[in-house]
Protein backbone atom coordinates (compact mmCIF):
# COMPACT_ATOMS: atom_id res chain seq x y z
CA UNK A 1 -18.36 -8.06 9.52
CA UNK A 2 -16.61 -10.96 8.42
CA UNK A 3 -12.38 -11.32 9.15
CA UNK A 4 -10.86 -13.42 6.80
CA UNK A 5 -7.50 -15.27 8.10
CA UNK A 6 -4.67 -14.98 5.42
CA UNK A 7 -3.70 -18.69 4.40
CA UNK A 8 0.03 -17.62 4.29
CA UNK A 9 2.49 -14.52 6.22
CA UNK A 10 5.23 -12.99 4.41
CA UNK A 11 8.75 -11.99 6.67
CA UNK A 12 11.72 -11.99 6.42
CA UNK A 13 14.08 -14.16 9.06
CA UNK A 14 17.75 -13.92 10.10
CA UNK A 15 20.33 -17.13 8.84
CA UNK A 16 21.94 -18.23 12.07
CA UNK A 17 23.57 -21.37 10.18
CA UNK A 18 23.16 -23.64 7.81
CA UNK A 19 21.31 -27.56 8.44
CA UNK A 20 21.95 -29.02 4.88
CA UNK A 21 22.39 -28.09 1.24
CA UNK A 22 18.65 -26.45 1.65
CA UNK A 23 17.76 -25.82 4.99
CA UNK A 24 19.01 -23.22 7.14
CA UNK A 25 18.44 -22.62 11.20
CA UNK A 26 16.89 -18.76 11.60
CA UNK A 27 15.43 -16.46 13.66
CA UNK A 28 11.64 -14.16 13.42
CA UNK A 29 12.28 -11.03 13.97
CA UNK A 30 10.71 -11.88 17.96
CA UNK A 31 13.77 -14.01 18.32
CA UNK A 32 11.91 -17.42 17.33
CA UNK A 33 13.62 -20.30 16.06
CA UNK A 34 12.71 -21.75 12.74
CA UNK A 35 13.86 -23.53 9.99
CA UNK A 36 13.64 -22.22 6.84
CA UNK A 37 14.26 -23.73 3.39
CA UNK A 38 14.21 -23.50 -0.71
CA UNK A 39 12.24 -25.75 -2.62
CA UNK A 40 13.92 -29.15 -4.09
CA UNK A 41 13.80 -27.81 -7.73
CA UNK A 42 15.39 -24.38 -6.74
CA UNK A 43 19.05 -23.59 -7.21
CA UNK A 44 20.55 -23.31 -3.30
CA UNK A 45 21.52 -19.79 -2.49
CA UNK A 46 24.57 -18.66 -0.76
CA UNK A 47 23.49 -17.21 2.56
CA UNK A 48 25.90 -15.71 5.09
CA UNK A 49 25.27 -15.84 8.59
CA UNK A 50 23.44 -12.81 9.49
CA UNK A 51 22.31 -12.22 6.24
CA UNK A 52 18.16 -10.98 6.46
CA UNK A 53 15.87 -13.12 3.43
CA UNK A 54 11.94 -12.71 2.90
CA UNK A 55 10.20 -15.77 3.46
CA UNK A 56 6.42 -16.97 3.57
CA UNK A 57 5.21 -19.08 6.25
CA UNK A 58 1.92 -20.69 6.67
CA UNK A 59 -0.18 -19.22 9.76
CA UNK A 60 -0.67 -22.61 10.84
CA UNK A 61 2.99 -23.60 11.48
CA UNK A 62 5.16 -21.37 12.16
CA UNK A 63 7.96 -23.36 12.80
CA UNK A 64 9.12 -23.26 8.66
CA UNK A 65 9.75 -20.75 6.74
CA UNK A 66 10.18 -21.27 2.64
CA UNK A 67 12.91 -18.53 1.44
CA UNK A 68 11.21 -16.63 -1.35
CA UNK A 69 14.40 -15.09 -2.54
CA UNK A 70 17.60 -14.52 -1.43
């Protein structure tokens, strides 16, 4: 039986504030800090603190999360 390791997690993380025009501090849902950001050729949403966005991390840094929509 062979497990294969998924390259990438989707979740969704909590906006706690914003860092810059595209990065925002959040929260995981286990109440770990991240930073999570739009890519440089997407439009910058307008998140409210609090407000709950899907993102995609990769399992071998979970310390970013790119915002898939919002």
């Amino acid at each position: 039986m062979t497990l294969e390791i998924p390259e990438t997690v989707d979740a969704h993380v909590v906006i706690q504030s914003q860092h810059s025009h595209r990065t925002w501090h959040a929260t995981l849902p286990n109440g770990k800090s991240v930073i999570a950001f739009i890519n440089e050729e997407d439009p910058p949403p307008t998140l409210e603190i609090g407000a709950r966005v899907p993102v995609c991390m990769t399992v071998s840094d979970f310390s970013r999360a790119l915002i898939v929509s919002a």
